[in-house]
Protein backbone atom coordinates (compact mmCIF):
# COMPACT_ATOMS: atom_id res chain seq x y z
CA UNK A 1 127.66 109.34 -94.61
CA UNK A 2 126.89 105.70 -94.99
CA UNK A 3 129.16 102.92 -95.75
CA UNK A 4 128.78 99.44 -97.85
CA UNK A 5 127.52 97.95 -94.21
CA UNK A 6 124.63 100.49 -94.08
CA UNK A 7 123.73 99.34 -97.52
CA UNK A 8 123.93 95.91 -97.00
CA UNK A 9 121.82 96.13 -94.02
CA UNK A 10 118.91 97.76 -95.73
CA UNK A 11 119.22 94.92 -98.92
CA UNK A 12 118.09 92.56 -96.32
CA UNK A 13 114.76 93.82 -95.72
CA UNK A 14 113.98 91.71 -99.00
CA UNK A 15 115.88 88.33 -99.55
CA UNK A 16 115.13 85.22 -101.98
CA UNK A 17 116.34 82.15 -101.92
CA UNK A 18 115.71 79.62 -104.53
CA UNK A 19 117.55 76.06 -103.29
CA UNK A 20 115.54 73.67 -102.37
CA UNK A 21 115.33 73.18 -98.54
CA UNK A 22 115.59 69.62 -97.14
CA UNK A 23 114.57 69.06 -94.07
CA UNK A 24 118.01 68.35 -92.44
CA UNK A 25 119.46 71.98 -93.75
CA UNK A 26 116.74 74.02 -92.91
CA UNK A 27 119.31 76.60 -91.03
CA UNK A 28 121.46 76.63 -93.49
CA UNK A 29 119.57 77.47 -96.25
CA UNK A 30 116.94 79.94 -94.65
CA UNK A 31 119.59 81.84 -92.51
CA UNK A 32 122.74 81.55 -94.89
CA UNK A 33 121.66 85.11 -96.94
CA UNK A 34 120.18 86.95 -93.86
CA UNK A 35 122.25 88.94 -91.61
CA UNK A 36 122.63 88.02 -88.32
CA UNK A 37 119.90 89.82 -86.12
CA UNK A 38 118.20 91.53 -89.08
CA UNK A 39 114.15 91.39 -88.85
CA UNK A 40 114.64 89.69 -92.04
CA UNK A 41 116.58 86.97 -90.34
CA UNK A 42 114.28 86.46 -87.32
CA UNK A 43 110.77 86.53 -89.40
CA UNK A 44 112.91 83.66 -91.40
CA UNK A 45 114.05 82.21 -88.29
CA UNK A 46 110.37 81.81 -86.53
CA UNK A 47 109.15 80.50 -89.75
CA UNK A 48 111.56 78.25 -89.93
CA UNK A 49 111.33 76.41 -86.41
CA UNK A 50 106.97 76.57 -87.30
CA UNK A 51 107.76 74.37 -90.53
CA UNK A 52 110.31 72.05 -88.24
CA UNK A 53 108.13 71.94 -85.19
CA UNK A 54 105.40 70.37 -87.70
CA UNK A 55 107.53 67.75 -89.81
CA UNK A 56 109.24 66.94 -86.33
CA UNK A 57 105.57 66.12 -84.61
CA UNK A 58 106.40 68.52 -82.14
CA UNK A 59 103.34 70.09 -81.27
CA UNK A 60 104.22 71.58 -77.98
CA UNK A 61 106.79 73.84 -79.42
CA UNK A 62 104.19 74.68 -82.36
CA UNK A 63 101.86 75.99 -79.99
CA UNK A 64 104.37 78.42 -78.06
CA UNK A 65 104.89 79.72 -81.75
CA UNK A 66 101.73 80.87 -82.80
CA UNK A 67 99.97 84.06 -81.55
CA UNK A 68 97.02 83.63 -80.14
CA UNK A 69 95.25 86.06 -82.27
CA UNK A 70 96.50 83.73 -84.93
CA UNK A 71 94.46 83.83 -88.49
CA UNK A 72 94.24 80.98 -91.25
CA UNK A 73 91.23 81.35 -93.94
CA UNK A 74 91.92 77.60 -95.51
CA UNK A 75 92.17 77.72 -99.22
CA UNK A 76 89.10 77.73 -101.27
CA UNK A 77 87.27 79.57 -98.13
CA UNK A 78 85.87 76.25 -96.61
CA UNK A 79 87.22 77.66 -92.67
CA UNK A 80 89.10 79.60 -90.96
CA UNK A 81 91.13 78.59 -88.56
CA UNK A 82 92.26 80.24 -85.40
CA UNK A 83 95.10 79.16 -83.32
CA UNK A 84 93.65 76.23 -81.79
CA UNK A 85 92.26 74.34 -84.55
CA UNK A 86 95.28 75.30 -86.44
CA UNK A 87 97.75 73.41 -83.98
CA UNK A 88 95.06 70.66 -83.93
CA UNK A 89 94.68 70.23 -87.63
CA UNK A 90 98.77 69.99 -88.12
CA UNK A 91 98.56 67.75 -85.17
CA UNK A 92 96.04 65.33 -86.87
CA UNK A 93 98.06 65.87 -90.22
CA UNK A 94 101.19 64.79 -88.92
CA UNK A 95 99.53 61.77 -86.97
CA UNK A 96 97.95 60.30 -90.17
CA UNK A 97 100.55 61.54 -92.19
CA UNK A 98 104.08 60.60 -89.92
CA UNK A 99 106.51 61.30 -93.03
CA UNK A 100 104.77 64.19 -93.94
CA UNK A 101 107.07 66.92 -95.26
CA UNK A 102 106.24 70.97 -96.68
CA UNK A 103 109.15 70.10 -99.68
CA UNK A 104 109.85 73.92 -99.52
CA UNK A 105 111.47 74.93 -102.60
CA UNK A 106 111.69 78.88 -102.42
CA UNK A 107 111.58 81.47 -99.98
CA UNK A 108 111.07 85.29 -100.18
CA UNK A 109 110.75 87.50 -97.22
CA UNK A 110 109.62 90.83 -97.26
CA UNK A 111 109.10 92.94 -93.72
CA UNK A 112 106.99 90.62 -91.57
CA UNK A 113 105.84 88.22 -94.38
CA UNK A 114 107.49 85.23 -95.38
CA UNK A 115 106.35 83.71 -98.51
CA UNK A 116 107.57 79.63 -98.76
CA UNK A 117 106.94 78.07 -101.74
CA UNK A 118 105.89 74.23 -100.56
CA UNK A 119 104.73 71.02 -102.16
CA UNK A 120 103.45 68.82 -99.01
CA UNK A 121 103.70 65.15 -99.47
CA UNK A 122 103.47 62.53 -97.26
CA UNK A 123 101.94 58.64 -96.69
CA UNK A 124 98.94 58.11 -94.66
CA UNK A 125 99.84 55.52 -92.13
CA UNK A 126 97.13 56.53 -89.47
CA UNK A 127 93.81 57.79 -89.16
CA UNK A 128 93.14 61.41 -90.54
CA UNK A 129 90.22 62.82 -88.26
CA UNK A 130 89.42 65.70 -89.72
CA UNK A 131 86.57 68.12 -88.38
CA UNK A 132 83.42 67.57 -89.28
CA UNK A 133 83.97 64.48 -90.86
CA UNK A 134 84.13 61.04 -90.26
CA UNK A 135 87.57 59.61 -89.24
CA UNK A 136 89.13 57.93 -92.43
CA UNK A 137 91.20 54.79 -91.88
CA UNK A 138 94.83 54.47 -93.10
CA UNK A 139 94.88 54.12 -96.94
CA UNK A 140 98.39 53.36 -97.19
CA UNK A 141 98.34 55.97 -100.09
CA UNK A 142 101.28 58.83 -100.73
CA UNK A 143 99.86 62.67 -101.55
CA UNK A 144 101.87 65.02 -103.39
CA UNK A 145 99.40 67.82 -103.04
CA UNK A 146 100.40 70.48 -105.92
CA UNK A 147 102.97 73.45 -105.21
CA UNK A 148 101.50 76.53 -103.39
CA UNK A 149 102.94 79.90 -102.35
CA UNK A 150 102.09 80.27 -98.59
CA UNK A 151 102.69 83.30 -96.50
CA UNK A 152 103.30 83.46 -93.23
CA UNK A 153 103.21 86.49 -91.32
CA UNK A 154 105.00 87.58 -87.93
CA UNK A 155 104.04 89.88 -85.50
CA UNK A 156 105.83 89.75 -82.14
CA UNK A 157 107.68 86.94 -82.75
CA UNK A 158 104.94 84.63 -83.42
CA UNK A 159 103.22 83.54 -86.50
CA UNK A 160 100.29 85.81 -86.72
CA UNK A 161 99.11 84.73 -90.20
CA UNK A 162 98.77 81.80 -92.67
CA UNK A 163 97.86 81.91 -96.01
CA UNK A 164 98.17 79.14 -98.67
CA UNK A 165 97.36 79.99 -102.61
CA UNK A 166 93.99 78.14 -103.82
CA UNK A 167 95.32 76.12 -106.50
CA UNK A 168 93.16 73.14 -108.33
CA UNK A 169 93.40 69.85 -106.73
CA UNK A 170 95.01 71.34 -103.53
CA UNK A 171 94.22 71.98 -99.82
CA UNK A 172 92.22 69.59 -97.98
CA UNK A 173 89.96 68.43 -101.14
CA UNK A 174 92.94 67.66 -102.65
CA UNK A 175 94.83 65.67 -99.87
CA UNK A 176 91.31 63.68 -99.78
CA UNK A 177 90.93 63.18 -103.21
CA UNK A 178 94.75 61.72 -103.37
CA UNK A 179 93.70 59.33 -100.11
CA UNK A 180 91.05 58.15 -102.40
CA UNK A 181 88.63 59.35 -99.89
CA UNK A 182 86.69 61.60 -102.11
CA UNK A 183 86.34 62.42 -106.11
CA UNK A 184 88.54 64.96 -107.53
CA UNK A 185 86.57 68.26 -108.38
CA UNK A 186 86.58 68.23 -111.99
């Protein structure tokens, strides 16, 4: 026979929470409606120190948190990005970008997917050196790139996964086109 504990444990394998997450509460706010070691809570959980590891600029921590086998088709199907030019692109985005922040506003998790709804924003004070392109100097601009759903998924304990909703003037078209490095697609 099972009791109100068995039932609560199996409500967890789906959880939403709708506050806005500042950066400074990140464990409260991911981790307050998840049962302590539920799947639920540690899919949250590695998502959780990926997003910090980022805003913080600490790349060495990022890296021990992604598989190796890691997958990320960008939005709008201009790359994908395995695990090394993954940690290198966040690396470059946080070096250009030194306040820049995901702004997550919602988070659902599901099995081994968490979806995070984010709105990235930031101010380039340094170079952004992206691939392919030529480095573009500090504009002194903010982006506010628009809201996305992403989902990340977890295999292992390690972000397996990335991917970010195509939305109009989002991505990296968009974060160029609010640096004033490029026209907006119309």
């Amino acid at each position: 026979m099972k009791d109100r504990d068995d039932d609560l444990k199996e409500e967890v394998n789906s959880v939403y929470i709708t506050e806005p997450i500042q950066s400074s509460n990140h464990a409260l706010i991911f981790t307050f409606s998840l049962e302590k070691g539920t799947d639920a809570m540690n899919v949250a959980a590695i998502v959780q120190m990926v997003v910090e590891a980022i805003e913080s600029h600490d790349i060495q921590t990022l890296n021990t948190l992604v598989a190796d086998d890691f997958d990320f088709p960008l939005p709008g199907g201009i790359a994908r990005l395995r695990k090394n030019d993954f940690i290198g692109l966040m690396g470059t985005l946080v070096q250009a970008l030194p306040d820049f922040t995901f702004n997550v506003r919602q988070v659902e998790v599901q099995g081994d997917k968490v979806r995070v709804t984010t709105r990235w924003t930031g101010t380039q004070q340094g170079p952004l050196t992206l691939p392919g392109l030529s480095p573009f100097p500090p504009t002194g601009r903010s982006i506010a790139l628009p809201e996305t759903i992403d989902e990340y998924t977890v295999r292992d304990d390690k972000l397996a996964a990335l991917w970010i909703e195509d939305v109009p003037g989002g991505g990296v078209p968009g974060l160029l086109a609010q640096l004033g490095v490029i026209s907006p697609k119309r």
